[in-house]
C-alpha atoms as a PDB file:
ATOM      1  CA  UNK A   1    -212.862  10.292 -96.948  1.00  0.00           C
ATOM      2  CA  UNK A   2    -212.051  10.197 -93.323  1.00  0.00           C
ATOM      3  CA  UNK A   3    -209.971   7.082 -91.503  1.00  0.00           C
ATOM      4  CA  UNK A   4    -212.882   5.963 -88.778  1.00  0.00           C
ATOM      5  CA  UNK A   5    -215.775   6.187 -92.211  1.00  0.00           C
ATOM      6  CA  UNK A   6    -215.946   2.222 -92.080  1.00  0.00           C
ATOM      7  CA  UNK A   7    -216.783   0.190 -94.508  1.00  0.00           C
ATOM      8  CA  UNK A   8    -214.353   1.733 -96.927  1.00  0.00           C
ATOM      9  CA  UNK A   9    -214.499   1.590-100.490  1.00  0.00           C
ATOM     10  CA  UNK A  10    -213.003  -1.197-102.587  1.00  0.00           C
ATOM     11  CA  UNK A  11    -209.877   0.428-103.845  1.00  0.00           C
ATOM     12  CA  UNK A  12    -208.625   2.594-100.489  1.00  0.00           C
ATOM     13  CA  UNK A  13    -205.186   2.674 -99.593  1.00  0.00           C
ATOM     14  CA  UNK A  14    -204.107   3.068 -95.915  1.00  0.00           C
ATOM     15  CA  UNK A  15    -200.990   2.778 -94.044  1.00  0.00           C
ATOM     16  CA  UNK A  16    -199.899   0.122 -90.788  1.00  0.00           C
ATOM     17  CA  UNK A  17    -199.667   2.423 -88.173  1.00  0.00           C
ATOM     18  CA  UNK A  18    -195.792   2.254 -88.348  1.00  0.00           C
ATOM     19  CA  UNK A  19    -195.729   3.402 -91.867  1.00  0.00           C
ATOM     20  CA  UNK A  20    -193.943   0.665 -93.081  1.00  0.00           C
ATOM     21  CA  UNK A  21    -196.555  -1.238 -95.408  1.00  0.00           C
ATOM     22  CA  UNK A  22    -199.185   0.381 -97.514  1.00  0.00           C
ATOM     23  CA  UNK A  23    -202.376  -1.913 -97.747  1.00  0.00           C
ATOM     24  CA  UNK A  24    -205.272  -1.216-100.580  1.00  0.00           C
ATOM     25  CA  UNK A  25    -208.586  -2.573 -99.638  1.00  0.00           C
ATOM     26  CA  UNK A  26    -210.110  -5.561-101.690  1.00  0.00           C
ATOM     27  CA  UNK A  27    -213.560  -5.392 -99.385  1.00  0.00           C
ATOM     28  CA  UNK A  28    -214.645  -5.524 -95.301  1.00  0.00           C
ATOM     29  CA  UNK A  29    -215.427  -9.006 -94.609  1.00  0.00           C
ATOM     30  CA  UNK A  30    -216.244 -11.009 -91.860  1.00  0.00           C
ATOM     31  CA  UNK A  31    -213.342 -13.496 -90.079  1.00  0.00           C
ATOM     32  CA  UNK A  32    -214.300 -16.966 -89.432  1.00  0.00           C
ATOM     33  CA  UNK A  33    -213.294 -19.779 -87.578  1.00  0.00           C
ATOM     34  CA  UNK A  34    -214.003 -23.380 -88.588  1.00  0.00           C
ATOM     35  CA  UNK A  35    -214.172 -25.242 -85.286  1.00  0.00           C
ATOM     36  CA  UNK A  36    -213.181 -28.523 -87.374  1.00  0.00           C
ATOM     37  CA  UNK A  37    -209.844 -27.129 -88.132  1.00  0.00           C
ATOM     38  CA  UNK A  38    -209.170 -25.555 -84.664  1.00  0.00           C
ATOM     39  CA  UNK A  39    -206.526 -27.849 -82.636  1.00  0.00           C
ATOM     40  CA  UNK A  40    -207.565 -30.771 -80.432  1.00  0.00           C
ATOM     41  CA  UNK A  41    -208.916 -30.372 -77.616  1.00  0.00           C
ATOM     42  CA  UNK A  42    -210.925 -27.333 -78.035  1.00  0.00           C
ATOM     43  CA  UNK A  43    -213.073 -25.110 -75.592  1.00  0.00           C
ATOM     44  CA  UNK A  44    -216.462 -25.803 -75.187  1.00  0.00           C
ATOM     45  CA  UNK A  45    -218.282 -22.454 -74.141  1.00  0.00           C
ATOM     46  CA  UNK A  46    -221.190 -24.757 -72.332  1.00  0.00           C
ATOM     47  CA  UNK A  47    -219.502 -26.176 -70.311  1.00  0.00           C
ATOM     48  CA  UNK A  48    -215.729 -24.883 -69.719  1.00  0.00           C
ATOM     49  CA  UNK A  49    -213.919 -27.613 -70.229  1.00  0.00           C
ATOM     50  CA  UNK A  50    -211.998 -29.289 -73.106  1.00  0.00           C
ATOM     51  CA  UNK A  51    -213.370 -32.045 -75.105  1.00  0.00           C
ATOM     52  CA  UNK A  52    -212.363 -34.229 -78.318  1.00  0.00           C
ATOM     53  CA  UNK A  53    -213.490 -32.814 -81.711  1.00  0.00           C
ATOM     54  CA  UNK A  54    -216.068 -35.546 -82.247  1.00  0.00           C
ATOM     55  CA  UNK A  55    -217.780 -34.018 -79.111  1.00  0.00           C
ATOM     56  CA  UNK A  56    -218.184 -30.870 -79.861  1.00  0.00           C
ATOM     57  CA  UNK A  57    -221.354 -28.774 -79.809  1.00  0.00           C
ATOM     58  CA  UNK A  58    -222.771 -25.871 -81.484  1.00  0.00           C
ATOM     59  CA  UNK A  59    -221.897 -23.620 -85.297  1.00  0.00           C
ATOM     60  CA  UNK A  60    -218.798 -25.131 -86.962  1.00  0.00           C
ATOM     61  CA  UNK A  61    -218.127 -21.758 -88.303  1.00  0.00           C
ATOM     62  CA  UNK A  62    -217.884 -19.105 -85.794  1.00  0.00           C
ATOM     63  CA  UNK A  63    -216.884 -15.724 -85.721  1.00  0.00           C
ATOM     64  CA  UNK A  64    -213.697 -13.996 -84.392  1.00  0.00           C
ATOM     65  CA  UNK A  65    -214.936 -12.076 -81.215  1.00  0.00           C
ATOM     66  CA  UNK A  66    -212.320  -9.100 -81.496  1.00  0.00           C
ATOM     67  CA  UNK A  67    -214.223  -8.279 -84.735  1.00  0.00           C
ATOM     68  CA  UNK A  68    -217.467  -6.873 -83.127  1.00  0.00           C
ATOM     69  CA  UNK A  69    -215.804  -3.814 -82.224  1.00  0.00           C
ATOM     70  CA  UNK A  70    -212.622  -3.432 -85.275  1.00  0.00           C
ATOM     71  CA  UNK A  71    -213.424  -4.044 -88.503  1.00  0.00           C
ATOM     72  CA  UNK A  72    -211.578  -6.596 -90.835  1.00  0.00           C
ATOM     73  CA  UNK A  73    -211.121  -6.022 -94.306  1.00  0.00           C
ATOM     74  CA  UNK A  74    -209.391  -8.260 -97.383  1.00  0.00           C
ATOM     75  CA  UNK A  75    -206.258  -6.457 -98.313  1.00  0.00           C
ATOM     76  CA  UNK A  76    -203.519  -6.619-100.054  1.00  0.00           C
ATOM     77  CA  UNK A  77    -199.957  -5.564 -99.492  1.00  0.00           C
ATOM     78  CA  UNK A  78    -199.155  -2.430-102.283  1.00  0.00           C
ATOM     79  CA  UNK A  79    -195.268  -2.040-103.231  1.00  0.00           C
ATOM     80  CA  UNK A  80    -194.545  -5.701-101.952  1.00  0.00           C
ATOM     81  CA  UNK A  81    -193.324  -8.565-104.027  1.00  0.00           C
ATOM     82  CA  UNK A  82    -193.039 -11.098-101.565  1.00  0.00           C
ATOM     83  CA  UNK A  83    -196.962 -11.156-100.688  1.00  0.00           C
ATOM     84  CA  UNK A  84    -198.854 -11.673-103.769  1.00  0.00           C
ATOM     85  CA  UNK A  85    -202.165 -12.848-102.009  1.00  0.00           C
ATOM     86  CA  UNK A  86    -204.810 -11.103-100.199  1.00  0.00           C
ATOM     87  CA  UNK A  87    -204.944 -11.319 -96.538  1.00  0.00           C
ATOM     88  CA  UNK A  88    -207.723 -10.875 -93.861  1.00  0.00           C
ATOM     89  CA  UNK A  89    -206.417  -7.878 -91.470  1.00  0.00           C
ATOM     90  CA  UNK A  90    -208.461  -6.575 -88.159  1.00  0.00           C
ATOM     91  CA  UNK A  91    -207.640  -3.226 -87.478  1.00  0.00           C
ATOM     92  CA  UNK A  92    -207.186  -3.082 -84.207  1.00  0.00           C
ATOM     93  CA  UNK A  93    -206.216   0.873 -84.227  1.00  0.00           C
ATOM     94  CA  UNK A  94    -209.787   1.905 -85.394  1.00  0.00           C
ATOM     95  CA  UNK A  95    -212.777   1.258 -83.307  1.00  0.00           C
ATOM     96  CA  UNK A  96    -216.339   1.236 -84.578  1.00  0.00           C
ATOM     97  CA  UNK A  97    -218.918   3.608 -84.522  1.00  0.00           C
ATOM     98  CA  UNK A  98    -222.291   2.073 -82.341  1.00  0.00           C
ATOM     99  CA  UNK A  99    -224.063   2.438 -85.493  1.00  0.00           C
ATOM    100  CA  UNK A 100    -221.605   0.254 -87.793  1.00  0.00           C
ATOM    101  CA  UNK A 101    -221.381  -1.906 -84.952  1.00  0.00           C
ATOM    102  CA  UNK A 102    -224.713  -2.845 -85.386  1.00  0.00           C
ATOM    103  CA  UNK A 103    -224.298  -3.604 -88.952  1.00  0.00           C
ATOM    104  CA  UNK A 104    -220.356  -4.939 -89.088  1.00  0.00           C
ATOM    105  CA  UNK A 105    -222.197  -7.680 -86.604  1.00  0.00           C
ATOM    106  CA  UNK A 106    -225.814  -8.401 -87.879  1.00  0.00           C
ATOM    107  CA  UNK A 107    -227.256 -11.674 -88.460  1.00  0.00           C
ATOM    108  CA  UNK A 108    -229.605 -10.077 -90.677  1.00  0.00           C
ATOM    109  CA  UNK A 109    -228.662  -8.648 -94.181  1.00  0.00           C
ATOM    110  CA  UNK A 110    -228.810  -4.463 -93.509  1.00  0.00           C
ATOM    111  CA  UNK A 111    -227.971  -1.415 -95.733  1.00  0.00           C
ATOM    112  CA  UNK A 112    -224.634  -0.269 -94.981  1.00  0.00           C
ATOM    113  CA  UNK A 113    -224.235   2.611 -93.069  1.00  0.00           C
ATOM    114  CA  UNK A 114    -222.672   4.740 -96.361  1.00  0.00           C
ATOM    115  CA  UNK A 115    -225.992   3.144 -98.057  1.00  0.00           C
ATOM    116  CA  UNK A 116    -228.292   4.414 -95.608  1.00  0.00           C
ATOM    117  CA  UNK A 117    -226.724   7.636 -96.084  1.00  0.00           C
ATOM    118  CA  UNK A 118    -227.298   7.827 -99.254  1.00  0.00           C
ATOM    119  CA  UNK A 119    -231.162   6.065 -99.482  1.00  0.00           C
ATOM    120  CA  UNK A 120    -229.431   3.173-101.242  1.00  0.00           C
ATOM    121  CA  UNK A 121    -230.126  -0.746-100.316  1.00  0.00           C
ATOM    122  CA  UNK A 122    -227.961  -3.828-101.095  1.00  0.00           C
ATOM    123  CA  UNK A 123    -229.678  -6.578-103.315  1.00  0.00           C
ATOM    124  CA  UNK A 124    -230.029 -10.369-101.221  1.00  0.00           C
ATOM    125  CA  UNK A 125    -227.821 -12.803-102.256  1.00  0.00           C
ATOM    126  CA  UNK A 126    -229.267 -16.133-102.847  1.00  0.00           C
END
């Protein structure tokens, strides 16, 4: 399996690109942001100005913007005994194809690219 086939497989081991840590994928997932927890004041897109949390409009989750071109995946540190939990990593080194874009970044619920490939679909969750 090549390095730029996103979303890879639960189980795939890859390398930081210094070669220090070895990371084996969990799943891709999407980062979020609750705007409740973000630090007084915080930005307000309408208007460009800062404001008290109380005040704030629009989604109280929202999602990282550097991840609609990188992908993010749950991982989890191999060979380490220091970091037992899994942690949300965006890999900045490896851009996204237009076509995953499209589905990395959907509001919709969409085959995966590998899927589509293959003539498989994903069942809804409800």
């Amino acid at each position: 399996m090549s390095a730029s086939a996103h979303p890879w497989p639960t189980g795939y081991l890859f390398e930081s690109p210094g070669a220090h840590l070895t990371y084996r994928v969990i799943g891709p997932c999407c980062r979020l942001y609750d705007r409740e927890q973000l630090p007084w004041p915080c930005c307000r897109l309408q208007w460009r100005s800062k404001e008290p949390s109380w005040r704030r409009i629009g989604r109280r989750l929202i999602a990282d913007l550097a991840t609609r071109t990188k992908p993010s995946y749950c991982v989890e540190i191999v060979g380490q005994s220091y970091r037992s939990e899994p942690i949300v990593m965006t890999l900045y080194t490896h851009p996204l194809s237009a076509e995953v874009k499209n589905w990395w970044h959907s509001k919709e619920l969409n085959r995966s690219p590998e899927m589509a490939r293959h003539g498989q679909t994903e069942k809804s969750v409800s």
